[in-house]
N, C-alpha and C. Protein backbone atom coordinates (compact mmCIF):
# COMPACT_ATOMS: atom_id res chain seq x y z
N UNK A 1 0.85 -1.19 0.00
CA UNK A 1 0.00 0.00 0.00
C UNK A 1 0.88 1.24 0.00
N UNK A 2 0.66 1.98 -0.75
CA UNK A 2 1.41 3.31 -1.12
C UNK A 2 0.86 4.52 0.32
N UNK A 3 1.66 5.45 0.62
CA UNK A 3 1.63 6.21 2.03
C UNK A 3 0.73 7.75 1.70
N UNK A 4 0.35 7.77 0.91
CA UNK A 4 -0.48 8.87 0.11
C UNK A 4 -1.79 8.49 0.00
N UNK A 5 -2.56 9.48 0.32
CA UNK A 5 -3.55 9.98 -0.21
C UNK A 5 -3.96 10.80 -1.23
N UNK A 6 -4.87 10.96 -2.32
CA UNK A 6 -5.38 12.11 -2.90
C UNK A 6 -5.66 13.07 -2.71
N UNK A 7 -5.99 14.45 -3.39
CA UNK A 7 -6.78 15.38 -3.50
C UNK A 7 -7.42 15.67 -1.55
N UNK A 8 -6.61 16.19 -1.14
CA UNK A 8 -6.84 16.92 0.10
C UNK A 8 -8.29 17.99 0.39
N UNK A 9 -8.83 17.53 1.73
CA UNK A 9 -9.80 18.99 1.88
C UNK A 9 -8.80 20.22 2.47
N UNK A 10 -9.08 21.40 2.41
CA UNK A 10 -8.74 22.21 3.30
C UNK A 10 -8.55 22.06 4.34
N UNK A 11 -9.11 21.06 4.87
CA UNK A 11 -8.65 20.96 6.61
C UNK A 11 -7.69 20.24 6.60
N UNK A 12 -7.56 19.60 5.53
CA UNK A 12 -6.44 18.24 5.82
C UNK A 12 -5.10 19.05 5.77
N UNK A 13 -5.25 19.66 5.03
CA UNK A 13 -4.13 20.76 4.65
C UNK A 13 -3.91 21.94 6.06
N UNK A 14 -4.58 22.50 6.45
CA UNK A 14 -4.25 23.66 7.59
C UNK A 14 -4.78 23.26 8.50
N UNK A 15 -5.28 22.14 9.15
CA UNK A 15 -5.05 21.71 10.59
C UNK A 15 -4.49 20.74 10.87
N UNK A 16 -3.26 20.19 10.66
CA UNK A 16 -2.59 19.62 10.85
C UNK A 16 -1.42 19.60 11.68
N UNK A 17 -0.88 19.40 12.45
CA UNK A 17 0.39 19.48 13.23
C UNK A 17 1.58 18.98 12.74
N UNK A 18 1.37 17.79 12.09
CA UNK A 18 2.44 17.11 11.16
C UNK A 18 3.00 17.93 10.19
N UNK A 19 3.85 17.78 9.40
CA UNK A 19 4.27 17.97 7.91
C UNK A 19 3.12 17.24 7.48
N UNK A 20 2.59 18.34 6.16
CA UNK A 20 1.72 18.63 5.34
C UNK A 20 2.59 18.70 3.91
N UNK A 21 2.53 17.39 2.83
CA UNK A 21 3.53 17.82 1.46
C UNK A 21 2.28 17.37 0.94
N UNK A 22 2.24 18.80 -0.44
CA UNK A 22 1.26 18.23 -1.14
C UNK A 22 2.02 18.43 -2.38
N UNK A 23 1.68 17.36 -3.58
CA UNK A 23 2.49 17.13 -4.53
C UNK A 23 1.08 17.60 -5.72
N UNK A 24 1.41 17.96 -6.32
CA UNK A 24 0.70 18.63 -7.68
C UNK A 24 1.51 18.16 -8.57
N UNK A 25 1.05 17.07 -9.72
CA UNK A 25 1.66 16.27 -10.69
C UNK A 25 0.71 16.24 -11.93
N UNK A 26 1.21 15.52 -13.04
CA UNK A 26 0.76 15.35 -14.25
C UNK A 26 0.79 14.17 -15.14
N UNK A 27 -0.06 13.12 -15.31
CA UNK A 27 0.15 12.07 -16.17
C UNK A 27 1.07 12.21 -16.94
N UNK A 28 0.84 13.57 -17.70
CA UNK A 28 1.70 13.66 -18.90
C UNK A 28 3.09 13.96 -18.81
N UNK A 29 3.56 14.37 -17.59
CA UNK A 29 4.99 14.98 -16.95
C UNK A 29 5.97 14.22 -16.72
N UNK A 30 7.01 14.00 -17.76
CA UNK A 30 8.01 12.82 -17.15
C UNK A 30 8.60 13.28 -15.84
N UNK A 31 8.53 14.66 -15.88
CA UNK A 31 8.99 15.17 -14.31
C UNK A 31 8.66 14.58 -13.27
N UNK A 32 7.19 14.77 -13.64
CA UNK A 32 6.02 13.99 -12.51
C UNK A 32 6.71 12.82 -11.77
N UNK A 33 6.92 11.98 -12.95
CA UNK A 33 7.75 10.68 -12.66
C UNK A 33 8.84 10.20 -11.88
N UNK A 34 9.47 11.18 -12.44
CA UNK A 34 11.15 11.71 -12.25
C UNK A 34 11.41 11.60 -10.41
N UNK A 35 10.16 12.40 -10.16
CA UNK A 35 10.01 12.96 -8.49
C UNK A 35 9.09 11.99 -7.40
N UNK A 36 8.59 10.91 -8.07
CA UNK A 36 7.65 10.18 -7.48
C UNK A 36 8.15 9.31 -6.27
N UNK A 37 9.43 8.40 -7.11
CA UNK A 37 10.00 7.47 -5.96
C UNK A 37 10.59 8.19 -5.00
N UNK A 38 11.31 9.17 -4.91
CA UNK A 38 12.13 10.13 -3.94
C UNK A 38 11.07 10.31 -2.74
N UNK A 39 10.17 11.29 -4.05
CA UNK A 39 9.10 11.83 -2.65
C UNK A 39 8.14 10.88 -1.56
N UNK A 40 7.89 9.67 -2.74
CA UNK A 40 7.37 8.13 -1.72
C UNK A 40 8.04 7.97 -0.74
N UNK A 41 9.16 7.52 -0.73
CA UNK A 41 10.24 6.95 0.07
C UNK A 41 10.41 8.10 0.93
N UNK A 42 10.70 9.02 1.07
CA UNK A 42 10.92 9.80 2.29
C UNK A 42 9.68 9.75 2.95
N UNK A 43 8.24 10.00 2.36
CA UNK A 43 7.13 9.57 3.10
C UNK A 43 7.22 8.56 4.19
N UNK A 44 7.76 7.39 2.99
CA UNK A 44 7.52 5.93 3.99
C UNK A 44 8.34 6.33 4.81
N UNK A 45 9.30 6.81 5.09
CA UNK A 45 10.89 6.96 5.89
C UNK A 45 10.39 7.04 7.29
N UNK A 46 9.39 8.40 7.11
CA UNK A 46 8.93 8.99 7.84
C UNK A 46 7.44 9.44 8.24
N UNK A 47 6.69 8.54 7.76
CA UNK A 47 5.33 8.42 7.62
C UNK A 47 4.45 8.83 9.12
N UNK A 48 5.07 8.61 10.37
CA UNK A 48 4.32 9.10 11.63
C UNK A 48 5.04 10.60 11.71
N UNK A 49 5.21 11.26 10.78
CA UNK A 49 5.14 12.81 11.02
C UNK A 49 5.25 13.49 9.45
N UNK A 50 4.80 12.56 8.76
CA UNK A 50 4.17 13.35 7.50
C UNK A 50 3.41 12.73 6.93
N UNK A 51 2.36 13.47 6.41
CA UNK A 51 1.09 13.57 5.46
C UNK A 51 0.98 14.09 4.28
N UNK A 52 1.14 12.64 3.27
CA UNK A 52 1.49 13.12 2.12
C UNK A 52 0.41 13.08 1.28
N UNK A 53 0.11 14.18 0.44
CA UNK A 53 -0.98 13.97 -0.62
C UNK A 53 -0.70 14.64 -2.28
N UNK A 54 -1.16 13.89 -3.07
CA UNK A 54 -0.91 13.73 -4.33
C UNK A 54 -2.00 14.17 -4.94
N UNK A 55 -1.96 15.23 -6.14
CA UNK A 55 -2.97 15.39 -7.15
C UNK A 55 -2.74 15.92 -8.02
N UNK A 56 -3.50 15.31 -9.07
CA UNK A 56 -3.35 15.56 -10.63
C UNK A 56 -4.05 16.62 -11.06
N UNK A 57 -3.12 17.45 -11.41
CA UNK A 57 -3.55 18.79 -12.03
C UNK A 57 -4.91 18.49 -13.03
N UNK A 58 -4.71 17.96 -13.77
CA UNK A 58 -5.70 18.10 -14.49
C UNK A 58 -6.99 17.56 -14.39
N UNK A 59 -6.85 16.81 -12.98
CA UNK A 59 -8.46 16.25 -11.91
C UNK A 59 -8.44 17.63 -11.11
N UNK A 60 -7.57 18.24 -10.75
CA UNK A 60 -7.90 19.21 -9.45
C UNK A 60 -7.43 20.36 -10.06
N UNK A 61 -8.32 21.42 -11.23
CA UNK A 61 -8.20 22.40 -11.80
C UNK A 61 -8.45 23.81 -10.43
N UNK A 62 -9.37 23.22 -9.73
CA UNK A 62 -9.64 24.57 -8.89
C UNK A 62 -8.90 24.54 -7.74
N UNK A 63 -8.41 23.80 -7.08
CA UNK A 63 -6.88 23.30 -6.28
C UNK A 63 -5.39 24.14 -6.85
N UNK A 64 -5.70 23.34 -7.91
CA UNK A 64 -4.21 23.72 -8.92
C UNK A 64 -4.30 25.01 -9.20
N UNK A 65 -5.25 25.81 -9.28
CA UNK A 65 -5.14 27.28 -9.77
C UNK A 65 -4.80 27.84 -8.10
N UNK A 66 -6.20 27.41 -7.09
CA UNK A 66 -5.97 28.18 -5.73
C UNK A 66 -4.57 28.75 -5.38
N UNK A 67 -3.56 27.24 -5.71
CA UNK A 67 -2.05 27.41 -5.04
C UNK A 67 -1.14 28.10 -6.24
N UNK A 68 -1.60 29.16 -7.16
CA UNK A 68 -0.87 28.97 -8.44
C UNK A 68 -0.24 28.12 -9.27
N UNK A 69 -0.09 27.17 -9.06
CA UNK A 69 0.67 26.10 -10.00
C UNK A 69 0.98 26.42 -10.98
N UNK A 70 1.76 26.56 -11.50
CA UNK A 70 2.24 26.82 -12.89
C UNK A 70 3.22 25.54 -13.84
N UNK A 71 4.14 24.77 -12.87
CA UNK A 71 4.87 23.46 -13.45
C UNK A 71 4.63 22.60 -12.34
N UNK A 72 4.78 21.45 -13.06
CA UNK A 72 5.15 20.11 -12.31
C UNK A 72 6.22 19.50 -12.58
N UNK A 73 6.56 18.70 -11.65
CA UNK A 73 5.82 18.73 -10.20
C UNK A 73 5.78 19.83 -9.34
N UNK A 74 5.09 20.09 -8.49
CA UNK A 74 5.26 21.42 -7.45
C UNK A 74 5.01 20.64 -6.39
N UNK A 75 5.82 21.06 -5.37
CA UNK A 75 5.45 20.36 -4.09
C UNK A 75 5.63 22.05 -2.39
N UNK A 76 4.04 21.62 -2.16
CA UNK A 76 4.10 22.44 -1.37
C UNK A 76 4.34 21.70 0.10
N UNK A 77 4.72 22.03 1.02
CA UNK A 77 5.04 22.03 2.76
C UNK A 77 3.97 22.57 3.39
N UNK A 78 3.59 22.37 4.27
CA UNK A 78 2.42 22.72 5.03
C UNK A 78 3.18 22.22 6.54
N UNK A 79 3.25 23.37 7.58
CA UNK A 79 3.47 23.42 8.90
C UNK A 79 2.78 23.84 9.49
N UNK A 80 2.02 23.70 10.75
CA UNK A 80 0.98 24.36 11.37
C UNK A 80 -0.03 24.88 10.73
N UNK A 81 -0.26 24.16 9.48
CA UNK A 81 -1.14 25.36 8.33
C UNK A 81 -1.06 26.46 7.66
N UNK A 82 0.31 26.56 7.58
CA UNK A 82 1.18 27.45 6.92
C UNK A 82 1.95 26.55 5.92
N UNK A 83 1.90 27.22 4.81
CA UNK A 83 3.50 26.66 3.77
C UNK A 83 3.97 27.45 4.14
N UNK A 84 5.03 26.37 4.56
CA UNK A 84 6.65 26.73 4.65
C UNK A 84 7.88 26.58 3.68
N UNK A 85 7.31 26.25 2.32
CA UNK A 85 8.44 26.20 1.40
C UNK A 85 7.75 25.08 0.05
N UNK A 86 7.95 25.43 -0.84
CA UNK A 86 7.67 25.15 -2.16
C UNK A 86 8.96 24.61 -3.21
N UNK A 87 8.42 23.74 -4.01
CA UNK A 87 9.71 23.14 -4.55
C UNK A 87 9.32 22.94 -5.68
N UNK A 88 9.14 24.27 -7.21
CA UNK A 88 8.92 23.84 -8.45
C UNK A 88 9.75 23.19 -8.72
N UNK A 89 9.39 22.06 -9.73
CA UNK A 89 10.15 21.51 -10.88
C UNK A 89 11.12 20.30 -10.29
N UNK A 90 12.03 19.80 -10.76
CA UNK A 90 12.69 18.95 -10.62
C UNK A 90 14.09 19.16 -9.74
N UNK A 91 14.24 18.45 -8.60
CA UNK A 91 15.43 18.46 -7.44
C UNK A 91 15.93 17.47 -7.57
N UNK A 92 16.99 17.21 -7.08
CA UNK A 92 17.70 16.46 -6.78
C UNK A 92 17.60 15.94 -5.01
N UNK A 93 17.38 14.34 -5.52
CA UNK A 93 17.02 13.23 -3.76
C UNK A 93 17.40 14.04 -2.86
N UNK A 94 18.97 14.75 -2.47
CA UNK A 94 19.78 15.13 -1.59
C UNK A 94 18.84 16.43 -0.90
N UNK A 95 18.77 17.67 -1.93
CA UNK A 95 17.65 18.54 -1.90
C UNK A 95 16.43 18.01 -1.26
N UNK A 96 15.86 17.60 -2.08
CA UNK A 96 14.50 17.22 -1.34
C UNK A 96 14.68 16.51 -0.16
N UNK A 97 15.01 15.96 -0.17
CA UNK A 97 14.95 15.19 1.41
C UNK A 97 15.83 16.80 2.63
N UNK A 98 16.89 17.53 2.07
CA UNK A 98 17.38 18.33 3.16
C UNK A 98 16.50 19.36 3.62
N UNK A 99 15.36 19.48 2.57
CA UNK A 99 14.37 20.62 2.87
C UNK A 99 13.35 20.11 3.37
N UNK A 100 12.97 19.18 3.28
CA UNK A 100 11.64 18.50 4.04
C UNK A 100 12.13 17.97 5.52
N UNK A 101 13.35 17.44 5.46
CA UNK A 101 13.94 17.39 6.74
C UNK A 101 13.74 18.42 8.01
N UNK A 102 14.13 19.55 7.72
CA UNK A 102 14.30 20.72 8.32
C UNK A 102 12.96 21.30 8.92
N UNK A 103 11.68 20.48 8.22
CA UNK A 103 10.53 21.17 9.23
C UNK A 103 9.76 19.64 10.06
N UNK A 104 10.79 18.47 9.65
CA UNK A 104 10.31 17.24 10.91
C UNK A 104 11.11 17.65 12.36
């Protein structure tokens, strides 16, 4: 069983205490792809203090506009119900994991 959920409500997103990553992706995005196993695996790593959720831009048009989205992947942070940091486009494992680190 994969550590994600879909398409988040608002609450899931700003009342939370945990790390909050929400991933905004694209069937069509090899990026999408590119960023999938990284961002899984640190989930699983760390799954009792983050809440990870996944959605496809082009299922979640009024989501995807709310947060601006503009590329994928985009991955937003959510702390106390605040983003705390955003990550257009394509990183590198080392990156992503040192920035998501920093608010467990």
């Amino acid at each position: 069983m994969e550590s994600f959920e879909y398409n988040p409500n608002e609450e899931n997103l700003y009342n939370c205490k945990d790390l909050v990553i929400l991933v905004f992706f694209s069937k069509c995005s090899a990026n999408s792809y590119l960023m999938k196993k990284p961002i899984l695996n640190i989930a699983r790593d760390n799954q009792s203090k983050i809440k990870l959720y996944i959605t496809d831009i082009d299922k979640s048009v009024d989501l995807t506009a709310s947060f601006g989205i503009r590329e994928v992947p985009t991955i937003l942070l959510f702390k106390n119900g605040w983003i705390v940091d955003r990550i257009d486009g394509v990183v590198g494992k080392k990156e992503l994991s040192n920035k998501i680190n920093k608010f467990l």
